[in-house]
PDB file of N, CA and C in Angstrom:
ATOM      1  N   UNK A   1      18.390 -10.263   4.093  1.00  0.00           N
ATOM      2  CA  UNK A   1      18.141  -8.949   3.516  1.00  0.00           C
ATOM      3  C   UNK A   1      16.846  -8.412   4.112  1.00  0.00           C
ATOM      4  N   UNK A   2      17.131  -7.218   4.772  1.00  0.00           N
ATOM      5  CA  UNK A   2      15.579  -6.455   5.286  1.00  0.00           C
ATOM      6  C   UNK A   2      14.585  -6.179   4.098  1.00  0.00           C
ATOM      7  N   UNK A   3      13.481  -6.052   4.949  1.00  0.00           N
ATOM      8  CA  UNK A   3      12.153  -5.549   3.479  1.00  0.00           C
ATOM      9  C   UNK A   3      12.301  -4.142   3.073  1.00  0.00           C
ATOM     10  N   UNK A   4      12.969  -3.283   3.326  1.00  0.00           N
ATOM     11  CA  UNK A   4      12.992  -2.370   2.091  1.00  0.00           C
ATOM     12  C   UNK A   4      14.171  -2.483   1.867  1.00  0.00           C
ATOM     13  N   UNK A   5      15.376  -3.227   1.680  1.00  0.00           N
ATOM     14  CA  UNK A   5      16.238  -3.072   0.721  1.00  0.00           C
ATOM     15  C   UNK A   5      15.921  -4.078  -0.558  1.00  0.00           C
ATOM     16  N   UNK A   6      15.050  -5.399  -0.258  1.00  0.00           N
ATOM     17  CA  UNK A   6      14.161  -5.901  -0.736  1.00  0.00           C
ATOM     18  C   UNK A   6      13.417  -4.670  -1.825  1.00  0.00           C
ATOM     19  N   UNK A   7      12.732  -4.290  -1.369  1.00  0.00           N
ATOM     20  CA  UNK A   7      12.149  -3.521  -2.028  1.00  0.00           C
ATOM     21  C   UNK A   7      12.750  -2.427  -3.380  1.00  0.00           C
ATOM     22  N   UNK A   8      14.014  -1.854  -2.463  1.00  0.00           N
ATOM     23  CA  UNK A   8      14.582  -1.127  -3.081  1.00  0.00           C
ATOM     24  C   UNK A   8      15.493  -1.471  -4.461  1.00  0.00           C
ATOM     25  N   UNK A   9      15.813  -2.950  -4.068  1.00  0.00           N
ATOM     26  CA  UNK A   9      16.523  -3.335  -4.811  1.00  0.00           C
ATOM     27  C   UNK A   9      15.742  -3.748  -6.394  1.00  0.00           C
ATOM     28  N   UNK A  10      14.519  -3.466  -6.280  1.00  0.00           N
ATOM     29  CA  UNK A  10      13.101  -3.594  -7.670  1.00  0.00           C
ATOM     30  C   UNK A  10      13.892  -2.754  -8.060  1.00  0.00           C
ATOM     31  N   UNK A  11      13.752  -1.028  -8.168  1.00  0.00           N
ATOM     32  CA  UNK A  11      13.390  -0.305  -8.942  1.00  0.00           C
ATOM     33  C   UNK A  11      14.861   0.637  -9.006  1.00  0.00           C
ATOM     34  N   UNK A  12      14.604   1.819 -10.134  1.00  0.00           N
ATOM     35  CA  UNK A  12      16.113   2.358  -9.704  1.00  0.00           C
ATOM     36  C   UNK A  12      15.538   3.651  -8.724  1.00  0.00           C
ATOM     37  N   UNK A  13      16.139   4.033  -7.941  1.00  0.00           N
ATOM     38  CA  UNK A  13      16.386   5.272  -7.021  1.00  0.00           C
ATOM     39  C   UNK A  13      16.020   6.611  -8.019  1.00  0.00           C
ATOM     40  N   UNK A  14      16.641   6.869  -8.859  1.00  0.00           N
ATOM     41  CA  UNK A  14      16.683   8.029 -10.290  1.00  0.00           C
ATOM     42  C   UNK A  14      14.752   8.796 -10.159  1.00  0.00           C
ATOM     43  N   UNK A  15      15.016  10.071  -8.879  1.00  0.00           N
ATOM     44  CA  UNK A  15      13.590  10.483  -9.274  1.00  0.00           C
ATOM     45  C   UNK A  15      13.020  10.014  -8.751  1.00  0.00           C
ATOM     46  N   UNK A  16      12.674   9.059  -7.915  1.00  0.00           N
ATOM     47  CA  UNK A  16      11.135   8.229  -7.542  1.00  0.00           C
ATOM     48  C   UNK A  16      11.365   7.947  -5.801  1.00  0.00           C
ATOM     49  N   UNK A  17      10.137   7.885  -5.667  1.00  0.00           N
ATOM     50  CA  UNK A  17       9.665   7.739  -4.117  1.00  0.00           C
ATOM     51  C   UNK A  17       9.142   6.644  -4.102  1.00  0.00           C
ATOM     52  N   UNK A  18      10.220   5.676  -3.580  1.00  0.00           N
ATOM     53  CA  UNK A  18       9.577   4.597  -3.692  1.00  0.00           C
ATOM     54  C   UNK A  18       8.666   4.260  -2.400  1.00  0.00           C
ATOM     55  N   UNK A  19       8.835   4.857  -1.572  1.00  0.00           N
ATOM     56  CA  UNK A  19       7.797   4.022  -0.195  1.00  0.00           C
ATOM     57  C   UNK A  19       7.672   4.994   0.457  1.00  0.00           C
ATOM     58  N   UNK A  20       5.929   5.224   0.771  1.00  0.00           N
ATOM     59  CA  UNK A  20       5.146   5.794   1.556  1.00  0.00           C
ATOM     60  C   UNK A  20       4.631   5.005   2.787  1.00  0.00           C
ATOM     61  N   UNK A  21       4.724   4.854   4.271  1.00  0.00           N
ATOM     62  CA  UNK A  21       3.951   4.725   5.565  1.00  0.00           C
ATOM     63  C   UNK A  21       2.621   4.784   5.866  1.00  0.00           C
ATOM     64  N   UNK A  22       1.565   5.052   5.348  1.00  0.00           N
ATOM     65  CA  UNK A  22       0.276   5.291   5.715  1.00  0.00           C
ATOM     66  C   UNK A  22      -0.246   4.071   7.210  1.00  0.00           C
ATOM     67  N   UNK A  23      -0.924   4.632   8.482  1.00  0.00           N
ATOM     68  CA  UNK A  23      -1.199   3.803   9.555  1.00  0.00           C
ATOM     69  C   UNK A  23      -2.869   4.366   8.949  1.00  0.00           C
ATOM     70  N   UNK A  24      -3.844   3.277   9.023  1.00  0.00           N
ATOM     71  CA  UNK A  24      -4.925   3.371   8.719  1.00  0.00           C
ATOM     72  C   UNK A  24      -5.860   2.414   9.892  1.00  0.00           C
ATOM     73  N   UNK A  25      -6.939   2.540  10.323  1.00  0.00           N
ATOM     74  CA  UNK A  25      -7.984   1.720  11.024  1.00  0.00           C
ATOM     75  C   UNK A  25      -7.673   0.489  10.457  1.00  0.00           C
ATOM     76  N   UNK A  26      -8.196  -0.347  11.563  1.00  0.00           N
ATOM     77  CA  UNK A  26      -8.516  -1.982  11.091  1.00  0.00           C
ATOM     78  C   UNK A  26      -9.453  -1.829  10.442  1.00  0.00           C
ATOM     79  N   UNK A  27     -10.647  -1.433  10.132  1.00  0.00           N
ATOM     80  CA  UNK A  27     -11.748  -1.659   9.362  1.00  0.00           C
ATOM     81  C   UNK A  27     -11.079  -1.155   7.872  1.00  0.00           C
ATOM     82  N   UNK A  28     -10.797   0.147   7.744  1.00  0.00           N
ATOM     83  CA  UNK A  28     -10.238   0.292   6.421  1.00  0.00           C
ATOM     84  C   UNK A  28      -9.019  -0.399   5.976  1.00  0.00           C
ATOM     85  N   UNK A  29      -8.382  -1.034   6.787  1.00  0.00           N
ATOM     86  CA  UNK A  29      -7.643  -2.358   6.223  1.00  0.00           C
ATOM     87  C   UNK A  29      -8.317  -3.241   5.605  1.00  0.00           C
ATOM     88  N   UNK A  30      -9.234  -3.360   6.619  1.00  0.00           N
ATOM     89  CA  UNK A  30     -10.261  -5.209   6.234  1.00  0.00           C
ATOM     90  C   UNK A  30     -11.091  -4.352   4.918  1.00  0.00           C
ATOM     91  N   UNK A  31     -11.303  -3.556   4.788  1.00  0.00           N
ATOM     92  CA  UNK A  31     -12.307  -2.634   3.085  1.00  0.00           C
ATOM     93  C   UNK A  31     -10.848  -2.511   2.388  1.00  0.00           C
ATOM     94  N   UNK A  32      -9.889  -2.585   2.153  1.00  0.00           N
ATOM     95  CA  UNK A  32      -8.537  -2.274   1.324  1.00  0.00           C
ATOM     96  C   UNK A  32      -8.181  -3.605   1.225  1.00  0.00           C
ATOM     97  N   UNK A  33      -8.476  -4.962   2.033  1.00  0.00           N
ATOM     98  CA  UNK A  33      -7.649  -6.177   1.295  1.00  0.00           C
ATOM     99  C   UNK A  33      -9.318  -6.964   0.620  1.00  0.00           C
ATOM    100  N   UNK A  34     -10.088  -6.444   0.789  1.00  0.00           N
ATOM    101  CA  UNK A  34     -11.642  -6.809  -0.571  1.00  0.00           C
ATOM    102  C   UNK A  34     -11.341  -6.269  -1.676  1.00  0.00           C
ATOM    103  N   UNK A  35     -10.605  -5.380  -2.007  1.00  0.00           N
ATOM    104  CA  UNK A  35     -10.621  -4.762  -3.323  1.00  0.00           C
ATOM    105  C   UNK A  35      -9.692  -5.787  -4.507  1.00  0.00           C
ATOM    106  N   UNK A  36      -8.967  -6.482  -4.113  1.00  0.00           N
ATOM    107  CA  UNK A  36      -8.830  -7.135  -4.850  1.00  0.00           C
ATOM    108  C   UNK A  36      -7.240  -7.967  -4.155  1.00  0.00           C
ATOM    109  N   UNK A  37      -6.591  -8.814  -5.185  1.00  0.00           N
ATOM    110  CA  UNK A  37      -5.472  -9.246  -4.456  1.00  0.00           C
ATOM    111  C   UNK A  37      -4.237  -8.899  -5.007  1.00  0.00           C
ATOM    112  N   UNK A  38      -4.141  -8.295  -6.607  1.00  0.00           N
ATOM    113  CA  UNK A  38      -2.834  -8.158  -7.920  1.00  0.00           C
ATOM    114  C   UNK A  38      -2.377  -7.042  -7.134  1.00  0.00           C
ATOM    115  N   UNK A  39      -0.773  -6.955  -6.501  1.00  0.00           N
ATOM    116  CA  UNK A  39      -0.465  -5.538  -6.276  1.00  0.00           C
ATOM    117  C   UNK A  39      -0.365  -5.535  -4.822  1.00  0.00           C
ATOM    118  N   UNK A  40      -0.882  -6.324  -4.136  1.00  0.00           N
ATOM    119  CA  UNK A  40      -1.002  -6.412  -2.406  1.00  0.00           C
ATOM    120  C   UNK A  40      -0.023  -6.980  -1.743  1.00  0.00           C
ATOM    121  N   UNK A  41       0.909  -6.928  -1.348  1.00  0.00           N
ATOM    122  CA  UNK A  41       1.920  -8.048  -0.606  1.00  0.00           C
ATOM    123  C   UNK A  41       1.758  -8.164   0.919  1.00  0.00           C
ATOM    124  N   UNK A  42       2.076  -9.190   1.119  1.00  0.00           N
ATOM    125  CA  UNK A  42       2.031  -9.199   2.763  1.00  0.00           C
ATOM    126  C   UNK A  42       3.557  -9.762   3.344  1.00  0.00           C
ATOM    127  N   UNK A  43       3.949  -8.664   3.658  1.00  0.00           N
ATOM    128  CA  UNK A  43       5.527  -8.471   3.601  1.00  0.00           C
ATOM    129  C   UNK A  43       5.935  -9.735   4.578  1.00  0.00           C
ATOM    130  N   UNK A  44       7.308 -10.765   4.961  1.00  0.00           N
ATOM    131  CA  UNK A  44       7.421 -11.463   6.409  1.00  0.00           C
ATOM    132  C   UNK A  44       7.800 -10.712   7.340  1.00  0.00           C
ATOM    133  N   UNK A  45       7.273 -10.022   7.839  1.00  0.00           N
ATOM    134  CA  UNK A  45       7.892  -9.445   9.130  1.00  0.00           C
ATOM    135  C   UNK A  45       7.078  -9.896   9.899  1.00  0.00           C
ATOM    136  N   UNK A  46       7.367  -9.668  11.611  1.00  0.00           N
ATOM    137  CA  UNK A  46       6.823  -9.844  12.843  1.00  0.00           C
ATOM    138  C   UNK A  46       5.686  -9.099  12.910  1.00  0.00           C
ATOM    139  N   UNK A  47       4.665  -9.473  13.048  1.00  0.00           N
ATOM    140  CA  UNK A  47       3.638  -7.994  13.006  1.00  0.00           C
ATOM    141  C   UNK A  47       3.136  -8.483  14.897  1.00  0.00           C
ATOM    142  N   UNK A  48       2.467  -7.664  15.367  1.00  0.00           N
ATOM    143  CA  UNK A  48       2.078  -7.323  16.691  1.00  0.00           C
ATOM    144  C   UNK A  48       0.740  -7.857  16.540  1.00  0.00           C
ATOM    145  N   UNK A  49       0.261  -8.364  17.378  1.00  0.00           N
ATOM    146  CA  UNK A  49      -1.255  -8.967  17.586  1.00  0.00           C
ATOM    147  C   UNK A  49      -2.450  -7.979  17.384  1.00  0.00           C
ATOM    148  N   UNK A  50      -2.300  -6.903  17.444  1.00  0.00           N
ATOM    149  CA  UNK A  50      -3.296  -5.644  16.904  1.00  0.00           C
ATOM    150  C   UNK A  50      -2.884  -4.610  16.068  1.00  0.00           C
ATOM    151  N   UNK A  51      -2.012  -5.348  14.904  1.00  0.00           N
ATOM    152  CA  UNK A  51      -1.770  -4.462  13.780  1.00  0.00           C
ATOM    153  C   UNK A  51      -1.349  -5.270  12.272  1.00  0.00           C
ATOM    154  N   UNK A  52      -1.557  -5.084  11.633  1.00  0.00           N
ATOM    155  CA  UNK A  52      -1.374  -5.662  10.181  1.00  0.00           C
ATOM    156  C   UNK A  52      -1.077  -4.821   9.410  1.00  0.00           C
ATOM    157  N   UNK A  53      -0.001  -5.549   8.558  1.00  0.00           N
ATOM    158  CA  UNK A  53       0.596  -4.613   7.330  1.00  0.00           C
ATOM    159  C   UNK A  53       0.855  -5.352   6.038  1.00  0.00           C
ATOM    160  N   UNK A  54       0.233  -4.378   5.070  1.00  0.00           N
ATOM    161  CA  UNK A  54       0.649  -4.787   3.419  1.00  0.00           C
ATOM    162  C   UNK A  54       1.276  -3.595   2.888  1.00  0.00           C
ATOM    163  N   UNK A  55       2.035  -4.244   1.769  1.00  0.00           N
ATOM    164  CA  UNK A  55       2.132  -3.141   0.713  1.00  0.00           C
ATOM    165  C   UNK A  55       1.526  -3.570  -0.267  1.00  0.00           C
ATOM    166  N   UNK A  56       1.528  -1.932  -1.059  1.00  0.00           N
ATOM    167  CA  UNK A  56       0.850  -2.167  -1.930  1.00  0.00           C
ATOM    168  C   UNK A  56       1.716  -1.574  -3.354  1.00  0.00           C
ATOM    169  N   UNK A  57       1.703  -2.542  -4.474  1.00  0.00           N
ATOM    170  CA  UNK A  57       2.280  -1.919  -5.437  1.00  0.00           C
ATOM    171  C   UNK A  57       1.884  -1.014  -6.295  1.00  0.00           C
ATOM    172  N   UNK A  58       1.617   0.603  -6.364  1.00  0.00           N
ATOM    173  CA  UNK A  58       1.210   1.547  -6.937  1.00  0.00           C
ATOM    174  C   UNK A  58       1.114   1.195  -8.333  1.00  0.00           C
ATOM    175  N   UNK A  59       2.027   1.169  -8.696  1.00  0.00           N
ATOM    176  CA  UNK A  59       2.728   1.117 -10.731  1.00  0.00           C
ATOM    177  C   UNK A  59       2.117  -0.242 -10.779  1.00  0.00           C
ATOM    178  N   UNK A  60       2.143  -0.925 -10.397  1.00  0.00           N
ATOM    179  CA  UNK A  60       1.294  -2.560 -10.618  1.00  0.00           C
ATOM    180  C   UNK A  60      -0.444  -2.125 -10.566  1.00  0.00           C
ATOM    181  N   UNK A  61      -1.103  -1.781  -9.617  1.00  0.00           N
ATOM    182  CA  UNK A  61      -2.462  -1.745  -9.444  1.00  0.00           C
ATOM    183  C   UNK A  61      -2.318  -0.348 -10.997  1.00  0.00           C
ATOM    184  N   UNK A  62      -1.696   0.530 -10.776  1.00  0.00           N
ATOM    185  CA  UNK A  62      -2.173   1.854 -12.099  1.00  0.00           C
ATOM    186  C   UNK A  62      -1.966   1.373 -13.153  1.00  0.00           C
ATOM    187  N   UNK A  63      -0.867   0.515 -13.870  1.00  0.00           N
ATOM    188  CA  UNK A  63      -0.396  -0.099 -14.563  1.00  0.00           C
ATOM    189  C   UNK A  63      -0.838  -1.130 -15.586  1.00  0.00           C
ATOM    190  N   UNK A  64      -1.871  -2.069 -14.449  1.00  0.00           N
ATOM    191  CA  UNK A  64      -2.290  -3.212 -15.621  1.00  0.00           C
ATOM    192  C   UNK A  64      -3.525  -3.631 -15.034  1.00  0.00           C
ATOM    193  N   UNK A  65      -4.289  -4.505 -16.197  1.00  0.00           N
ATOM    194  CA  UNK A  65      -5.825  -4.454 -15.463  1.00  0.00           C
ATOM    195  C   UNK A  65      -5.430  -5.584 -15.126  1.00  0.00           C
ATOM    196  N   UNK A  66      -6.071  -5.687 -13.484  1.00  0.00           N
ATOM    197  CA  UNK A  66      -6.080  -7.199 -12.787  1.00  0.00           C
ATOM    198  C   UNK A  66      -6.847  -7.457 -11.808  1.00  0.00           C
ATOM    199  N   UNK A  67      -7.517  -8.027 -11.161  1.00  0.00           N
ATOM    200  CA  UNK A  67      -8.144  -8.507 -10.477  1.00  0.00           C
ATOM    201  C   UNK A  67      -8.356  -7.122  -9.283  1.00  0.00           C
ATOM    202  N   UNK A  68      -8.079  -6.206  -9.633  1.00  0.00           N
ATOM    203  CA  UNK A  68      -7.813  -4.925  -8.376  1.00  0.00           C
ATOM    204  C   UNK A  68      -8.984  -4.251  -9.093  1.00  0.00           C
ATOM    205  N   UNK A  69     -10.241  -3.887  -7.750  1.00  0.00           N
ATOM    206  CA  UNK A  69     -11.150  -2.572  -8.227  1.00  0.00           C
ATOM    207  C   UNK A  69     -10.364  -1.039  -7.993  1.00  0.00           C
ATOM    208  N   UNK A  70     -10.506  -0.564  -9.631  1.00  0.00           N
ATOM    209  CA  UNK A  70      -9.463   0.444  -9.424  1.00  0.00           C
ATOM    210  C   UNK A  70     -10.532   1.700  -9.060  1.00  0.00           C
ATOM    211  N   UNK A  71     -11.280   1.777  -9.283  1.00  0.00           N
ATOM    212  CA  UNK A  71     -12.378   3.144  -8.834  1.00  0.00           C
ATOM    213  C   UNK A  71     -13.082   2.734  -6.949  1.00  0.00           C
ATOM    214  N   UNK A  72     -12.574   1.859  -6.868  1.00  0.00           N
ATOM    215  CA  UNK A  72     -12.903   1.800  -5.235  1.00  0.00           C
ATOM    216  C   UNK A  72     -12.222   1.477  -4.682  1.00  0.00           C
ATOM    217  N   UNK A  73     -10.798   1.406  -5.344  1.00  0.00           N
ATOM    218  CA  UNK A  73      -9.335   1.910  -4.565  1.00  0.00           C
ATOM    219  C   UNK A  73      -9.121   3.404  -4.473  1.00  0.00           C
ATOM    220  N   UNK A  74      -9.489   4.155  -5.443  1.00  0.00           N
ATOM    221  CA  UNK A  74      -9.518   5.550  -5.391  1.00  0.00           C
ATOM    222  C   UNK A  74     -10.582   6.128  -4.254  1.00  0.00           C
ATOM    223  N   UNK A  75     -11.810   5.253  -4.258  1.00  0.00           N
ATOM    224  CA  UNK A  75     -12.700   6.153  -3.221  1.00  0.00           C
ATOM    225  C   UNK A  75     -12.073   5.923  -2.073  1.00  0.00           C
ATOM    226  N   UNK A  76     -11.377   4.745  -1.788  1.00  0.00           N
ATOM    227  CA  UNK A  76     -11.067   4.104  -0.497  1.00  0.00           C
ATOM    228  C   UNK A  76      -9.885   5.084  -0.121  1.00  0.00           C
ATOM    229  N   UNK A  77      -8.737   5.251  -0.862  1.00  0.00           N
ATOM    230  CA  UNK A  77      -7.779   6.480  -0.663  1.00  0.00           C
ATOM    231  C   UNK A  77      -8.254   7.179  -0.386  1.00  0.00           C
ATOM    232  N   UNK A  78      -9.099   8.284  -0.861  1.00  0.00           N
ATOM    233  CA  UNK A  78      -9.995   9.607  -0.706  1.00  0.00           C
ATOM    234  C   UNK A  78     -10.122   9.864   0.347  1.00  0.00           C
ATOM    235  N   UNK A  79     -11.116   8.628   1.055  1.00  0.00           N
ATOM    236  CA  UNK A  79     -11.842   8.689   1.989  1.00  0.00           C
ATOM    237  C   UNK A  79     -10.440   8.280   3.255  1.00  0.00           C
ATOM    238  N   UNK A  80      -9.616   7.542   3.283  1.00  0.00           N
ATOM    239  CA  UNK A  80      -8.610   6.593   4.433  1.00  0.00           C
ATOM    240  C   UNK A  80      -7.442   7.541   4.183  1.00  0.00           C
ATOM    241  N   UNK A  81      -7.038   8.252   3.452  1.00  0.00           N
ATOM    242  CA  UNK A  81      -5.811   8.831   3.377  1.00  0.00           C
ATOM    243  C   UNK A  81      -5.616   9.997   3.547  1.00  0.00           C
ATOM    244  N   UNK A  82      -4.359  10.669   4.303  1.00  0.00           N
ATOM    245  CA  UNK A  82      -4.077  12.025   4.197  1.00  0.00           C
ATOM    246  C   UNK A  82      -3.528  12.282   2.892  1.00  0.00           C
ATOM    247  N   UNK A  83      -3.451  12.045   1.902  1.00  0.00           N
ATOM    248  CA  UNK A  83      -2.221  12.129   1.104  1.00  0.00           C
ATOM    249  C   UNK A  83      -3.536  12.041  -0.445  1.00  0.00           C
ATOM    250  N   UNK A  84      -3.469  13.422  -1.024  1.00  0.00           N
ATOM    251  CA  UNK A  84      -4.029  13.514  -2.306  1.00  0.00           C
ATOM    252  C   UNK A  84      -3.839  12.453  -3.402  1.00  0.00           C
ATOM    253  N   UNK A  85      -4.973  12.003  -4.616  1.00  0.00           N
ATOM    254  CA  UNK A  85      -3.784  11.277  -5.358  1.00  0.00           C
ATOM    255  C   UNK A  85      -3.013  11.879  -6.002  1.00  0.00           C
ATOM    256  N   UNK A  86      -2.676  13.165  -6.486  1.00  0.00           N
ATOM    257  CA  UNK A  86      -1.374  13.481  -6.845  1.00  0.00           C
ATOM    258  C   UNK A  86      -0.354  13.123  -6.180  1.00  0.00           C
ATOM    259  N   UNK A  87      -0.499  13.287  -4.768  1.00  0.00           N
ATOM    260  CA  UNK A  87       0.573  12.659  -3.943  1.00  0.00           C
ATOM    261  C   UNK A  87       1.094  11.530  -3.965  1.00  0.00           C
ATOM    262  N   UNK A  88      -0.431  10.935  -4.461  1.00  0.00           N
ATOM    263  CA  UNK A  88       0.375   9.232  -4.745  1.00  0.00           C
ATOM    264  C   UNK A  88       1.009   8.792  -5.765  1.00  0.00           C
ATOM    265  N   UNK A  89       0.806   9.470  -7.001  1.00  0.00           N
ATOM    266  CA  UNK A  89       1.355   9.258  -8.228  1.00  0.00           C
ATOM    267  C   UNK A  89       2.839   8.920  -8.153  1.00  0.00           C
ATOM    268  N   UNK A  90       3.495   9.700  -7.576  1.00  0.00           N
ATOM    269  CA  UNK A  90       5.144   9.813  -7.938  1.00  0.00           C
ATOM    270  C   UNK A  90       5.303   8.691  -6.869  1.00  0.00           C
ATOM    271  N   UNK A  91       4.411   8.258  -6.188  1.00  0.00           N
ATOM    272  CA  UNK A  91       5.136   6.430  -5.550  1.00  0.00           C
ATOM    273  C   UNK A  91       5.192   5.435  -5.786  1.00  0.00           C
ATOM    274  N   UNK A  92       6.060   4.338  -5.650  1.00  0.00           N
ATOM    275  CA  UNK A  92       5.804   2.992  -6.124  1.00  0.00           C
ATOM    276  C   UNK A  92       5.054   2.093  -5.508  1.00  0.00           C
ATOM    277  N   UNK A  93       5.767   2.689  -3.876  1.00  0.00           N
ATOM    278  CA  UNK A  93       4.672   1.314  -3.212  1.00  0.00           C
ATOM    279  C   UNK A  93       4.390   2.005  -2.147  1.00  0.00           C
ATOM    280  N   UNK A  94       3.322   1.491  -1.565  1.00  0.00           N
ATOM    281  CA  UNK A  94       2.649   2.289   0.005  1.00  0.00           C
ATOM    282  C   UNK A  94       2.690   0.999   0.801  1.00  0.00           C
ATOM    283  N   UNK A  95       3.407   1.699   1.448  1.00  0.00           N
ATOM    284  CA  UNK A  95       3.402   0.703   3.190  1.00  0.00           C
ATOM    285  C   UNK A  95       2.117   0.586   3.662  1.00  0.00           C
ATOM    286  N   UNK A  96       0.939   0.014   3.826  1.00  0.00           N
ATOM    287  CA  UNK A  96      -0.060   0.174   4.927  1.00  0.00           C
ATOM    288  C   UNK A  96      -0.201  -0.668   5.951  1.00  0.00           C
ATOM    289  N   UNK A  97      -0.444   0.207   7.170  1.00  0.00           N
ATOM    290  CA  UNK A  97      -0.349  -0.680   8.489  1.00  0.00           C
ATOM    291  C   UNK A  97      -1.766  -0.608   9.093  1.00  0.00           C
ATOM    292  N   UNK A  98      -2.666  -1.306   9.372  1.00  0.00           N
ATOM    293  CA  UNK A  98      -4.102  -1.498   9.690  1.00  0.00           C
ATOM    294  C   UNK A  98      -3.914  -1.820  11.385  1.00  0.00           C
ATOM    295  N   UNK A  99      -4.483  -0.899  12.044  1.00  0.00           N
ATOM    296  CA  UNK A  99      -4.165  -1.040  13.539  1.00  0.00           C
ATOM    297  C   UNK A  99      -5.794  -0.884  14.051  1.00  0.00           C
ATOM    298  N   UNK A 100      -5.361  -1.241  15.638  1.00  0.00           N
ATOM    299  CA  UNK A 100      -6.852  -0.615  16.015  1.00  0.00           C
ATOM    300  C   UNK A 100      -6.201   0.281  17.383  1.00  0.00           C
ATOM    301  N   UNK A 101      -5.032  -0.175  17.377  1.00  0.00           N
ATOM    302  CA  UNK A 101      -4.029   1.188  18.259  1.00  0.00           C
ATOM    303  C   UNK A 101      -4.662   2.526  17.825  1.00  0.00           C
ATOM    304  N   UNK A 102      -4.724   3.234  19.020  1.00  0.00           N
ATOM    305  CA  UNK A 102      -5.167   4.763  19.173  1.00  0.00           C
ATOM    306  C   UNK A 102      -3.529   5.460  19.277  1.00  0.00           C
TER     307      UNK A 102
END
């Protein structure tokens, strides 16, 4: 089974966006996996020697208090993301891929 039918197969479809793409710097990768670990997955796929990818579970990190800094996950979005947090609200999980590809 591939990783997003994996994925898909969590939640119901009804309304929701479940997965967002974000490609972000290696450095704001390496500042996004300090914030904590509840909510982070590190999917099995093949990854490429100059790129890394997690997801991250939205409704898990907003959801419940855990080991995740939630006010310097927000600055860290702010600052690393195109995407408002309203934008992020209606998602479940964000793809992030940490490259140092131009």
């Amino acid at each position: 089974m591939n990783l997003v039918a994996r994925l898909l197969s969590l939640k119901s479809l009804e309304n929701v966006d479940l997965i967002h793409t974000v490609r972000v710097t290696e450095s704001a990768f390496n500042d996004l996996t300090t914030l904590g670990s509840e909510g982070i997955f590190y999917p099995a796929t093949e990854s490429s020697a100059n790129a890394e990818y997690v997801i991250l579970d939205l409704e898990f990190i907003r959801d419940h208090q855990l080991d995740f800094d939630k006010p310097a996950f927000t600055e860290w979005c702010r600052t690393h993301l195109s995407l408002s947090m309203a934008a992020l609200q209606p998602l479940s999980y964000l793809f992030v891929i940490g490259t140092d590809e131009r």
